[in-house]
N, C-alpha and C. Protein backbone atom coordinates (compact mmCIF):
# COMPACT_ATOMS: atom_id res chain seq x y z
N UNK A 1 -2.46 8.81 -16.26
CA UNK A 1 -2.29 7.57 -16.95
C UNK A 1 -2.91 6.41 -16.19
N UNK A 2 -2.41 6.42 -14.93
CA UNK A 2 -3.09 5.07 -14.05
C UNK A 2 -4.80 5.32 -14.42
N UNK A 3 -5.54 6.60 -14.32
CA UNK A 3 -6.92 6.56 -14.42
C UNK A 3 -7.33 5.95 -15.76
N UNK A 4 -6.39 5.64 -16.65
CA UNK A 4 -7.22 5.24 -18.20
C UNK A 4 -6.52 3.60 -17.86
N UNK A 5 -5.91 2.89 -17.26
CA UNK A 5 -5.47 1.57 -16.68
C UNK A 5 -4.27 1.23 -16.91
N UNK A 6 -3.23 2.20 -17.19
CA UNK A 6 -2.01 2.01 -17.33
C UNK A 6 -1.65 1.55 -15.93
N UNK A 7 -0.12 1.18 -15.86
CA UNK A 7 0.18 0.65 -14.90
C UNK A 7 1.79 0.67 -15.08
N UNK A 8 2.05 1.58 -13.86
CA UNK A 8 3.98 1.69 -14.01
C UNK A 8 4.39 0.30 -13.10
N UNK A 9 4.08 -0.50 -12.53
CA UNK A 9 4.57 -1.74 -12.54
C UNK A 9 4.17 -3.04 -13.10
N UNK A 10 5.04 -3.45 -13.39
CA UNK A 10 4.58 -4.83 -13.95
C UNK A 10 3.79 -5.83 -13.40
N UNK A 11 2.87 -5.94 -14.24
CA UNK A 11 1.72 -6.79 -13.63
C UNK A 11 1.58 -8.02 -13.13
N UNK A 12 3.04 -8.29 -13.60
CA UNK A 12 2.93 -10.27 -12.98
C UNK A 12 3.93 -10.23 -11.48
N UNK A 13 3.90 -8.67 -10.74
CA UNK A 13 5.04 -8.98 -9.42
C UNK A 13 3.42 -8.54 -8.18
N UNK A 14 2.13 -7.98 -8.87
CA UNK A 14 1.48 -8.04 -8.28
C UNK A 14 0.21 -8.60 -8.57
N UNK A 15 -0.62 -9.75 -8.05
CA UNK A 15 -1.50 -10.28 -7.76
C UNK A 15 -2.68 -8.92 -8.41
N UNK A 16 -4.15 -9.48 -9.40
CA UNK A 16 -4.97 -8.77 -9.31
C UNK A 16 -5.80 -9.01 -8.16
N UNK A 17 -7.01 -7.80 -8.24
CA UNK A 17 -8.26 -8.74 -6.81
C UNK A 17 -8.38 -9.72 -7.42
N UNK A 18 -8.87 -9.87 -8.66
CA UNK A 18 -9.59 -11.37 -9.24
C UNK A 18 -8.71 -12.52 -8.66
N UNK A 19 -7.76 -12.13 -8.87
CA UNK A 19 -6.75 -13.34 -8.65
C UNK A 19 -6.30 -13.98 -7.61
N UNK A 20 -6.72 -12.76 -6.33
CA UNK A 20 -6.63 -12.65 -4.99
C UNK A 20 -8.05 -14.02 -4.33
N UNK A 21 -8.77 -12.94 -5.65
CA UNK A 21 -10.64 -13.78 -4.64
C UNK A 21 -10.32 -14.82 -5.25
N UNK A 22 -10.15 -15.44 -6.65
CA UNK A 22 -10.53 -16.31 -7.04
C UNK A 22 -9.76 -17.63 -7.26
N UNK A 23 -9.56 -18.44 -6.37
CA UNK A 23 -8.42 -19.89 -6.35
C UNK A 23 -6.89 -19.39 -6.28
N UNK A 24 -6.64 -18.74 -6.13
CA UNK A 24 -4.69 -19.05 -5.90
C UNK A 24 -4.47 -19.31 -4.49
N UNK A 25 -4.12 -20.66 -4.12
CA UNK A 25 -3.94 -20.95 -3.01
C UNK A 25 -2.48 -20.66 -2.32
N UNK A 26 -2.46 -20.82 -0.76
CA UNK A 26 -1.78 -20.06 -0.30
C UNK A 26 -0.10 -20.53 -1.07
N UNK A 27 -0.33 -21.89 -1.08
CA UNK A 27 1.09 -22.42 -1.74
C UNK A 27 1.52 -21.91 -3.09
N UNK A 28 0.02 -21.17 -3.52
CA UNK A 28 0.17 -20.47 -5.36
C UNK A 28 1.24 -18.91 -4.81
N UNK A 29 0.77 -18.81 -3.97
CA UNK A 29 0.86 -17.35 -3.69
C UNK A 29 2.08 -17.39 -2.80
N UNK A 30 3.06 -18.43 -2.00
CA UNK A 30 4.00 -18.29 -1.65
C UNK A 30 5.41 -18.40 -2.95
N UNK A 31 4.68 -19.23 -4.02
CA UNK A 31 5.40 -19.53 -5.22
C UNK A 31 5.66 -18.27 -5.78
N UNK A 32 5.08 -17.31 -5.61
CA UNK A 32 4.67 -16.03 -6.60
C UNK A 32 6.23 -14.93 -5.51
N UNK A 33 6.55 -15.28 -4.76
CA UNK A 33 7.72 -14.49 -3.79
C UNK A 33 9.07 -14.48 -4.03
N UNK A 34 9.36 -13.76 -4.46
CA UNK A 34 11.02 -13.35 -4.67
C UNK A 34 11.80 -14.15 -3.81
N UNK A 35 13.33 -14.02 -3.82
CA UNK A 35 14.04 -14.55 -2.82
C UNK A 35 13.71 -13.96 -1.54
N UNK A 36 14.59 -12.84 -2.02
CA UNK A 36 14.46 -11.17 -1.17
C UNK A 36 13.05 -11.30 -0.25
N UNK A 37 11.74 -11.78 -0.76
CA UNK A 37 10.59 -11.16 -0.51
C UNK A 37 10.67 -12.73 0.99
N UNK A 38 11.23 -13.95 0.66
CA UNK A 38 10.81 -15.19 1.51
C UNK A 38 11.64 -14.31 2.48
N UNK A 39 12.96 -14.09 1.90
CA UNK A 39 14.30 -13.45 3.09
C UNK A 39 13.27 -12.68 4.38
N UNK A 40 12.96 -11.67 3.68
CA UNK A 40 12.34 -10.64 4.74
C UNK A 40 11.03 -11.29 5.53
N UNK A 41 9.81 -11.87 4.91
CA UNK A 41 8.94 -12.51 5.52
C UNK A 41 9.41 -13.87 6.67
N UNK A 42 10.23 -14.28 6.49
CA UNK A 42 11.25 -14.81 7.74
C UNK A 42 11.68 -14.28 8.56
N UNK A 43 12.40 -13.50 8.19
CA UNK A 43 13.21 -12.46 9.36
C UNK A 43 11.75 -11.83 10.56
N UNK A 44 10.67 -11.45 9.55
CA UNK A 44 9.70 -10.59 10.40
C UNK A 44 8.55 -11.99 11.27
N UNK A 45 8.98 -12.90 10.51
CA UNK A 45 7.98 -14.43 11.60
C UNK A 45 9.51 -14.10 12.54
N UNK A 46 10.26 -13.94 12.35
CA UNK A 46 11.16 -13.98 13.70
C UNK A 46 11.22 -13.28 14.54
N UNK A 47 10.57 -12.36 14.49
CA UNK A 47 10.19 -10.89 15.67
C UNK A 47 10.72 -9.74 15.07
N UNK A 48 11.99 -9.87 14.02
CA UNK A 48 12.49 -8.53 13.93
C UNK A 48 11.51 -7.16 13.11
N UNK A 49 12.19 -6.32 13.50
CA UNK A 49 11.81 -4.78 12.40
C UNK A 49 12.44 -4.61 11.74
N UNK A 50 11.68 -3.47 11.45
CA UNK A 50 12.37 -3.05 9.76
C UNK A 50 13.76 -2.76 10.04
N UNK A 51 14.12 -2.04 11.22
CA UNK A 51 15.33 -1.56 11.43
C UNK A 51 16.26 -2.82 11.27
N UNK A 52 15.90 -3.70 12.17
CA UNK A 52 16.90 -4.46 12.13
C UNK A 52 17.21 -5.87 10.65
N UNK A 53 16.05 -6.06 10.43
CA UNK A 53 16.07 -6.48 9.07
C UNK A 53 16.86 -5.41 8.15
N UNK A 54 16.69 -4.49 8.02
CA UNK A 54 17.57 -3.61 7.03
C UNK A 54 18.91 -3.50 7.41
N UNK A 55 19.16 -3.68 8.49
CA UNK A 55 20.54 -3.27 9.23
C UNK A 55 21.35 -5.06 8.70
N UNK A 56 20.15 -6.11 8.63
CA UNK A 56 20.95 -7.33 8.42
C UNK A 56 21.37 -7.31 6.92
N UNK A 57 20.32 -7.19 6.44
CA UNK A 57 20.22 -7.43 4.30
C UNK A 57 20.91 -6.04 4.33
N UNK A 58 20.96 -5.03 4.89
CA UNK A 58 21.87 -3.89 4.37
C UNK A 58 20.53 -2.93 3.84
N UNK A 59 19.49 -2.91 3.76
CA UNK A 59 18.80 -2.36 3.31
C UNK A 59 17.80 -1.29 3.88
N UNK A 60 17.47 -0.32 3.56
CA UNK A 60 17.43 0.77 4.29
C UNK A 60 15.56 0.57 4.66
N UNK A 61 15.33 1.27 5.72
CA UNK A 61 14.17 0.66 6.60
C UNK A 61 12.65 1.20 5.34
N UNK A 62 13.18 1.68 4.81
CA UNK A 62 12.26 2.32 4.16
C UNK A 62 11.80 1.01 2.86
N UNK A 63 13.11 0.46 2.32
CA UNK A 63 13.17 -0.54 1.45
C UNK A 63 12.21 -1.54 1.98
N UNK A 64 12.61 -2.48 3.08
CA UNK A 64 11.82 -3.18 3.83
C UNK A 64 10.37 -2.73 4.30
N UNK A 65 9.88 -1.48 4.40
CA UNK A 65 8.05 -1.13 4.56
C UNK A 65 7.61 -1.77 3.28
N UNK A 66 8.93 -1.19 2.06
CA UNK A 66 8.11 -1.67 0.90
C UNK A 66 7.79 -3.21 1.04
N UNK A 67 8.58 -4.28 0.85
CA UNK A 67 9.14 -5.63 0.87
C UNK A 67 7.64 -6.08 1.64
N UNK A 68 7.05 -5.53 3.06
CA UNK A 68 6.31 -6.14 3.77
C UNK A 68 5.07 -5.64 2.89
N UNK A 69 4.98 -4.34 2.26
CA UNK A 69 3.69 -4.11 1.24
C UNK A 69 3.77 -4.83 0.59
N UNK A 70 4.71 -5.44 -0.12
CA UNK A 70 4.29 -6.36 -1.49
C UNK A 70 3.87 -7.93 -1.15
N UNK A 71 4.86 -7.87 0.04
CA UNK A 71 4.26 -9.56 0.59
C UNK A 71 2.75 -9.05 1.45
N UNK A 72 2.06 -8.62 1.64
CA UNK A 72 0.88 -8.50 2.06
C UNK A 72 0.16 -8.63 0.89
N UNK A 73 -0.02 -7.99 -0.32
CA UNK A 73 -0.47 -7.75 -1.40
C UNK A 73 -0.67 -9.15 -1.72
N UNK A 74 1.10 -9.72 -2.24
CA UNK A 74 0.87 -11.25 -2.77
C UNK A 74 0.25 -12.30 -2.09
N UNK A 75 0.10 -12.50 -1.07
CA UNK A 75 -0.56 -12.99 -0.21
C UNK A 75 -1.73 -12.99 0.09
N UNK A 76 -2.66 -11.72 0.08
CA UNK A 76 -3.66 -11.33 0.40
C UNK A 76 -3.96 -11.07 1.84
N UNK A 77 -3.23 -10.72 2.55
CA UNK A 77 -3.08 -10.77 4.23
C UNK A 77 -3.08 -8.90 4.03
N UNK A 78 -3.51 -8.73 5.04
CA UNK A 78 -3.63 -7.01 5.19
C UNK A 78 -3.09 -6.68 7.25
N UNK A 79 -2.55 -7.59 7.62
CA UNK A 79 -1.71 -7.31 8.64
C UNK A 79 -0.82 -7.57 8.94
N UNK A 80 0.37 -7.46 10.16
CA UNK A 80 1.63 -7.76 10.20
C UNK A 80 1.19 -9.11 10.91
N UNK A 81 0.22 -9.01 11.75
CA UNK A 81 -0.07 -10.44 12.41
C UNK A 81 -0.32 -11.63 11.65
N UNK A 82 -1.09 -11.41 10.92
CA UNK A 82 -1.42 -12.34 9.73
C UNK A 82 -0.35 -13.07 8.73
N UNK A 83 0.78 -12.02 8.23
CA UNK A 83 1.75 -12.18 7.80
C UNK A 83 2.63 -13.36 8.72
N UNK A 84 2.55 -12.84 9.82
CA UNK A 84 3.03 -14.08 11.12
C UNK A 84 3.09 -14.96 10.92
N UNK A 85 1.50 -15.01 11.50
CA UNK A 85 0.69 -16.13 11.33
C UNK A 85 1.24 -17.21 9.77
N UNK A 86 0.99 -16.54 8.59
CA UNK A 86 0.94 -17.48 7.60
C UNK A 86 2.54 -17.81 7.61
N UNK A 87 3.24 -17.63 7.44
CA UNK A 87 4.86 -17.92 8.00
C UNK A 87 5.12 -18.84 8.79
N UNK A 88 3.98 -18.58 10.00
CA UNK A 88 4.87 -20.07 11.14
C UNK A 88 3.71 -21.31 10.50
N UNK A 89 2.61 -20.97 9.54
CA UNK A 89 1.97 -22.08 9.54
C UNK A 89 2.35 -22.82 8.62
N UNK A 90 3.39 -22.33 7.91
CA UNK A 90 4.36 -22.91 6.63
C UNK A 90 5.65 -23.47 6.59
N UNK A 91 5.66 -23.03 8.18
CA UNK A 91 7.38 -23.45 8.90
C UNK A 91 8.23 -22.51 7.93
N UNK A 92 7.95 -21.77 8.06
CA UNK A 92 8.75 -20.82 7.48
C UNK A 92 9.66 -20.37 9.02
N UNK A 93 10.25 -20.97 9.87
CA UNK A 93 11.08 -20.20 10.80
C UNK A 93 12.03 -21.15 10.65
């Protein structure tokens, strides 16, 4: 099904490329973040891991790999450093 362009998630929790390359600025793209999703991208500008982020929200470490995939995605950042990075440059701590 995905090969003919179906899609088992809903399309407005992830960013297309187009949408990635083309103007959504970073403030578009912090707007686009769950509660849950700011929760965890805080916790991880704060040094923690998955472990311990999951151990705080209750959520199991596996939950949180996801949480940091989707905020990379929405964002357009493809590292944990980067992710950092855009966090403390938002005062996000």
């Amino acid at each position: 099904m995905v090969m003919r362009g179906y899609s088992f998630a809903p399309a407005q929790d992830f960013p297309t490329a187009a949408h990635r390359r083309h103007g959504a600025s970073d403030e578009q793209r912090l707007r686009m973040l769950s509660a849950r999703e700011m929760t965890v991208l805080i916790l991880l500008a704060k040094g923690m891991g998955n472990k311990q982020i999951g151990a705080q929200l209750s959520l199991s470490e596996k939950t949180v790999s996801t949480y940091k995939h989707r905020l990379k995605l929405k964002l357009n950042i493809t590292s944990l450093v980067e992710l950092i990075d855009f966090a403390r440059r938002y005062h996000l701590l």
